[in-house]
PDB file of N, CA and C in Angstrom:
ATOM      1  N   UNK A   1      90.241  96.016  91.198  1.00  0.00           N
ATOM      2  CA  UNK A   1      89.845  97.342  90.792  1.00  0.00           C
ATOM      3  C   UNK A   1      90.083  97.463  89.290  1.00  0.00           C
ATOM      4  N   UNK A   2      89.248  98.066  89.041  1.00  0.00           N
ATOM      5  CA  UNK A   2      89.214  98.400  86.774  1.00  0.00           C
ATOM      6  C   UNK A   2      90.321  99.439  86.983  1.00  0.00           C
ATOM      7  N   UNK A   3      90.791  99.381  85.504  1.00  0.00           N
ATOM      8  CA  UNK A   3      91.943 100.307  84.786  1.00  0.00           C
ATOM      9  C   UNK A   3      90.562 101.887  84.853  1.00  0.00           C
ATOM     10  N   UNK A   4      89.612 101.716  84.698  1.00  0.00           N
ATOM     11  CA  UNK A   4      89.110 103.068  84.757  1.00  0.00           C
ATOM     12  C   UNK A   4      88.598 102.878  86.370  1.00  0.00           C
ATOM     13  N   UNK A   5      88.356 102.638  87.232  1.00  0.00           N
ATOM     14  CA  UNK A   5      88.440 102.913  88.481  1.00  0.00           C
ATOM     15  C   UNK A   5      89.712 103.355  88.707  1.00  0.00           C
ATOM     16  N   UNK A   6      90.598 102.771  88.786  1.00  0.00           N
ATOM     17  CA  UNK A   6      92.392 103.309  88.898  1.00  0.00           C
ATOM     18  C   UNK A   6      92.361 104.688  88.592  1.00  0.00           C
ATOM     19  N   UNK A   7      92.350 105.060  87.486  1.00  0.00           N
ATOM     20  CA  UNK A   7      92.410 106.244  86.749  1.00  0.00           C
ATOM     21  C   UNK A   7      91.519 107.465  87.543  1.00  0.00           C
ATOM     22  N   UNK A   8      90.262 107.162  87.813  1.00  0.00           N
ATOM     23  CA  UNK A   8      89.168 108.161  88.544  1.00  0.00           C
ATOM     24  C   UNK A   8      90.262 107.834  89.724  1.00  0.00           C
ATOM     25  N   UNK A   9      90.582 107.266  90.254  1.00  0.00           N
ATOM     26  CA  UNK A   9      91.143 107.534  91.932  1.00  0.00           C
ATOM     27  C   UNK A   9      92.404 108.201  91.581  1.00  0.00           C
ATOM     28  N   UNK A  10      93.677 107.816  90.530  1.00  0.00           N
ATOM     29  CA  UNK A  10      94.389 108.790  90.470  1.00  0.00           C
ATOM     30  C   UNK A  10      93.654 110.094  90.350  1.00  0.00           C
ATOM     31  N   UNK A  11      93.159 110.551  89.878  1.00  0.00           N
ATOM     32  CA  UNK A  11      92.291 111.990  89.334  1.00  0.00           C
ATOM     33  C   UNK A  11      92.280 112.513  90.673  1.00  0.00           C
ATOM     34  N   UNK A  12      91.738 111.900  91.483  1.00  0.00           N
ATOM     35  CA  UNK A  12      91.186 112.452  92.464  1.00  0.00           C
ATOM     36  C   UNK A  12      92.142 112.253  93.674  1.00  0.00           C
ATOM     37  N   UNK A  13      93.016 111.533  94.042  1.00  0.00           N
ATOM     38  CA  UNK A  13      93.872 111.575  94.875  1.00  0.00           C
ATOM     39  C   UNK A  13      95.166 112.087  94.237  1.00  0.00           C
ATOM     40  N   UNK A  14      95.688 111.734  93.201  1.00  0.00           N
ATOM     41  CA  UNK A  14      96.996 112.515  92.626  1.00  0.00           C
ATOM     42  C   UNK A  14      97.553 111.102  92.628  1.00  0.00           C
ATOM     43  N   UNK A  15      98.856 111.234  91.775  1.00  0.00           N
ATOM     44  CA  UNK A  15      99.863 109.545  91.942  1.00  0.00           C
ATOM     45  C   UNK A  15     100.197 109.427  93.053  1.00  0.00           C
ATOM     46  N   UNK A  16     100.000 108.016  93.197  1.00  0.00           N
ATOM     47  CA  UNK A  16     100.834 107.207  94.670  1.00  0.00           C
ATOM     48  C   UNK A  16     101.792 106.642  93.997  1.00  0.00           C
ATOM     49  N   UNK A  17     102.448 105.880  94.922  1.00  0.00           N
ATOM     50  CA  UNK A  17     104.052 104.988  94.525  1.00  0.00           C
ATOM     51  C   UNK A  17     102.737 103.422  94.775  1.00  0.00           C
ATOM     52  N   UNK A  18     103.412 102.832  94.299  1.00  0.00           N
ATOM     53  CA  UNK A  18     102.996 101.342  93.990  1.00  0.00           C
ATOM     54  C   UNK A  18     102.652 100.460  95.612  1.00  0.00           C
ATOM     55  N   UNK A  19     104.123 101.313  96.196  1.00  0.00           N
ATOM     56  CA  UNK A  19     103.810 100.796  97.335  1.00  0.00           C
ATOM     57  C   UNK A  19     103.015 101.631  98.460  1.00  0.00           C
ATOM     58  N   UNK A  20     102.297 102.571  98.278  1.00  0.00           N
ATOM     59  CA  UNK A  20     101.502 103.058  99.051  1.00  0.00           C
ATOM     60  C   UNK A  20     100.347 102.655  98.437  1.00  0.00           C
ATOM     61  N   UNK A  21     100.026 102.179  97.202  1.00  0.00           N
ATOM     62  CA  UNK A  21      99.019 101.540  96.493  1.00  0.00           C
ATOM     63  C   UNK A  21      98.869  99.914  97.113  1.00  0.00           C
ATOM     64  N   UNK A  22      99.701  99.438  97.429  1.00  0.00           N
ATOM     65  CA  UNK A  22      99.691  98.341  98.339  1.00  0.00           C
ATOM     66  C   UNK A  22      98.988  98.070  99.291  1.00  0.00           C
ATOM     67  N   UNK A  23      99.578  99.589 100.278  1.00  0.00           N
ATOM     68  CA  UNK A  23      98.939  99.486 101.490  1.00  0.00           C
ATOM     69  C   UNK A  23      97.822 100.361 102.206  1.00  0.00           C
ATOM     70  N   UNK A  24      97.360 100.622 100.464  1.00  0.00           N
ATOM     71  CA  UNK A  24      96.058 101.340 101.260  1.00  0.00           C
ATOM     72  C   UNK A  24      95.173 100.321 100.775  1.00  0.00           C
ATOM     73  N   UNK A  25      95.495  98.952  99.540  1.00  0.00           N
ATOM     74  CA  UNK A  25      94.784  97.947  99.417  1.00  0.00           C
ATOM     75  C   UNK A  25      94.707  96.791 100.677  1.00  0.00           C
ATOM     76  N   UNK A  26      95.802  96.594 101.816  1.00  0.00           N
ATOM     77  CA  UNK A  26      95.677  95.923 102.597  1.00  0.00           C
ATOM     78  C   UNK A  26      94.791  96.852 103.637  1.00  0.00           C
ATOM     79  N   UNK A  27      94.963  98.227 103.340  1.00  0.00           N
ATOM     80  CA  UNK A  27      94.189  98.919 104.991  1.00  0.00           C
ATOM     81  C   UNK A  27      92.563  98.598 104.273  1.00  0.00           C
ATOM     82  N   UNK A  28      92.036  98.266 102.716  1.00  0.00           N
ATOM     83  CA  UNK A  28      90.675  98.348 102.594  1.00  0.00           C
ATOM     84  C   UNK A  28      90.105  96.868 102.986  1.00  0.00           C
ATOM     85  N   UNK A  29      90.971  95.773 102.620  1.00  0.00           N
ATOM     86  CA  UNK A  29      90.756  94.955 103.325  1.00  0.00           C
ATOM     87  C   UNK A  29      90.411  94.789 104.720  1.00  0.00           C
ATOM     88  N   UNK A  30      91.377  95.122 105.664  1.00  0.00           N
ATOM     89  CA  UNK A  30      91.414  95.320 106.757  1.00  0.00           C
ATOM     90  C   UNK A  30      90.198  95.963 107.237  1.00  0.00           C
ATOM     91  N   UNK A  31      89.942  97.114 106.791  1.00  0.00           N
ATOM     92  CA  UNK A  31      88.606  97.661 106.429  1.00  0.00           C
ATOM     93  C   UNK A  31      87.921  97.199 106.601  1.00  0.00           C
ATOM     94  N   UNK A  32      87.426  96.234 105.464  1.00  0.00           N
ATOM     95  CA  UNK A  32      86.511  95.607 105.079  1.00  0.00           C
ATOM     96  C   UNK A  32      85.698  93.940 105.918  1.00  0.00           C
ATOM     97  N   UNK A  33      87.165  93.995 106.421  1.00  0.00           N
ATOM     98  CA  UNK A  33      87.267  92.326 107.449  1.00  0.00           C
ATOM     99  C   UNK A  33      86.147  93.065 108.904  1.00  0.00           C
ATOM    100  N   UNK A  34      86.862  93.799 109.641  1.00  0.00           N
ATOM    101  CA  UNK A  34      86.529  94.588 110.861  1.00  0.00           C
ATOM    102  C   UNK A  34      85.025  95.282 110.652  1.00  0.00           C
ATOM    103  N   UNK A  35      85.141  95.778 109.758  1.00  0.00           N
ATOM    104  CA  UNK A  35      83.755  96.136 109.702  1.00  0.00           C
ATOM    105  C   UNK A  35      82.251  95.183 109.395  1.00  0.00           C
ATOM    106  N   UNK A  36      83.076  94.134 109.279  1.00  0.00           N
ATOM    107  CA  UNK A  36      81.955  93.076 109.115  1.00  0.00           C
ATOM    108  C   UNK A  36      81.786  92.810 110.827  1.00  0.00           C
ATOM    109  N   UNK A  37      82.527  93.405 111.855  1.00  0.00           N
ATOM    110  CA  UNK A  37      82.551  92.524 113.017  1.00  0.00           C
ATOM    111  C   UNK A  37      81.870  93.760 114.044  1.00  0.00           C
ATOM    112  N   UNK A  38      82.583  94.851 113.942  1.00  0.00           N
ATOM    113  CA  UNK A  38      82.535  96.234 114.605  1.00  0.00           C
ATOM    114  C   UNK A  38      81.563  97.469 113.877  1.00  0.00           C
ATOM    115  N   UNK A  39      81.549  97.461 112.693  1.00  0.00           N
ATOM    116  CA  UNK A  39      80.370  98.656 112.066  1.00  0.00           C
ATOM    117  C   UNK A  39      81.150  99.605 111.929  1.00  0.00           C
ATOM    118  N   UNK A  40      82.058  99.558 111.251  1.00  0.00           N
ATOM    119  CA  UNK A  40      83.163 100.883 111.065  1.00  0.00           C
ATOM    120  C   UNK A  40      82.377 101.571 110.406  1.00  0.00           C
ATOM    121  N   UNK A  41      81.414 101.280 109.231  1.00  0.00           N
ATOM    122  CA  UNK A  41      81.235 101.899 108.237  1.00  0.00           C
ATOM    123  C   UNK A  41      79.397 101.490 107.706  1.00  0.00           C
ATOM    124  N   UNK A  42      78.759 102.421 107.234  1.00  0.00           N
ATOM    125  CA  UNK A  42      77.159 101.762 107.230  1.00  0.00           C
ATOM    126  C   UNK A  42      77.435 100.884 105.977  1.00  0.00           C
ATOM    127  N   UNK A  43      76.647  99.962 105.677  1.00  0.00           N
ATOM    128  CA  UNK A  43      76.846  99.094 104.224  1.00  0.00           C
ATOM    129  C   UNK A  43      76.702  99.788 103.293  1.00  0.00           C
ATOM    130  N   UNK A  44      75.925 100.432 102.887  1.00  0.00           N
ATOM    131  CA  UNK A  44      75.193 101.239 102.038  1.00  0.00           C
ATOM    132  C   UNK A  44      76.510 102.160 101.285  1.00  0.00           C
ATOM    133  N   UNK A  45      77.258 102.569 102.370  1.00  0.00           N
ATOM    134  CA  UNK A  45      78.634 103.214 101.909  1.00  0.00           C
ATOM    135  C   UNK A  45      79.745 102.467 101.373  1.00  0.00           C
ATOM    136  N   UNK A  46      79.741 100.967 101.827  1.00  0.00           N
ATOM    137  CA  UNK A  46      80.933  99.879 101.151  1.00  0.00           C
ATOM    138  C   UNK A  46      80.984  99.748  99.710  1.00  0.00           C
ATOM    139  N   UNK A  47      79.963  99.918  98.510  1.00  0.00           N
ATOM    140  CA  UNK A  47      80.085 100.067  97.550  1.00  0.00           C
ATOM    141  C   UNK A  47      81.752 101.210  96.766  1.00  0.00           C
ATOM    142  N   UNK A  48      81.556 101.875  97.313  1.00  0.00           N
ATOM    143  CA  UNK A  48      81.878 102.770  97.690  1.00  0.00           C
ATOM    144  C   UNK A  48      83.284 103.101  98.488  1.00  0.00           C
ATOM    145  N   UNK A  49      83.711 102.346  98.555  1.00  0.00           N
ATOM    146  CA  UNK A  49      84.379 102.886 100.073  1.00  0.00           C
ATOM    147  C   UNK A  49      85.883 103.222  99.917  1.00  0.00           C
ATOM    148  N   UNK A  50      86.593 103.501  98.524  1.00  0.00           N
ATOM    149  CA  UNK A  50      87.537 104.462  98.209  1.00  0.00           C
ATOM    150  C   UNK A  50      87.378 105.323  98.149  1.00  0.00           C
ATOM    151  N   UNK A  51      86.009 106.099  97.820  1.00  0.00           N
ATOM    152  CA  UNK A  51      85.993 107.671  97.691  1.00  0.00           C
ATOM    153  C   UNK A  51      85.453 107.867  98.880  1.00  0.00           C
ATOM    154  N   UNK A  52      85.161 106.871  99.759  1.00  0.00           N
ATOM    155  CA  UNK A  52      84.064 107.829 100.791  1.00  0.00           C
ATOM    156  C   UNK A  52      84.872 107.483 102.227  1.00  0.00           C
ATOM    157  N   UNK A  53      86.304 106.413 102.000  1.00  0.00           N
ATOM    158  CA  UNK A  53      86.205 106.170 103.517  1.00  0.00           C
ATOM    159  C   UNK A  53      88.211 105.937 103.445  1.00  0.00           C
ATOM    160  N   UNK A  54      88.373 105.812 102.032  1.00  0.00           N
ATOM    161  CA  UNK A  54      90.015 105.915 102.189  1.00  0.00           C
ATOM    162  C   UNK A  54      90.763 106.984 101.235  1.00  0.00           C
ATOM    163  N   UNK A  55      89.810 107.783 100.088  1.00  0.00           N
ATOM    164  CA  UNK A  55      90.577 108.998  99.607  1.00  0.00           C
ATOM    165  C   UNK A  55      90.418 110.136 100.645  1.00  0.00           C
ATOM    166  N   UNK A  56      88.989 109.789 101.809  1.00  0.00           N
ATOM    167  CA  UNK A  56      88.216 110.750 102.833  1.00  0.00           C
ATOM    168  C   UNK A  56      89.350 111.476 103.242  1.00  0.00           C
TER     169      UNK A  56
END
């Protein structure tokens, strides 16, 4: 993730601790693994998918 992506998600979610920054990077993974298998999420939205499916 960019130093200005970072920044727009603080903005918009408020500060996290480092370690909740951790593990909302392992839940996008996780995310990201499963939904290749199950369709959690349409593709079109994965660009995407901090503002639309883990700040949600």
């Amino acid at each position: 993730m960019s130093a200005a992506s970072w920044e727009s998600l603080q903005e918009a979610a408020g500060p996290v601790s480092r370690e909740t920054f951790e593990r909302l990077v392992a839940f996008e993974q996780l995310f990201l693994k499963w939904n290749r298998s199950i369709n959690l999420a349409a593709p079109s939205t994965l660009d995407d998918v901090w503002r639309r499916h883990i700040l949600d």
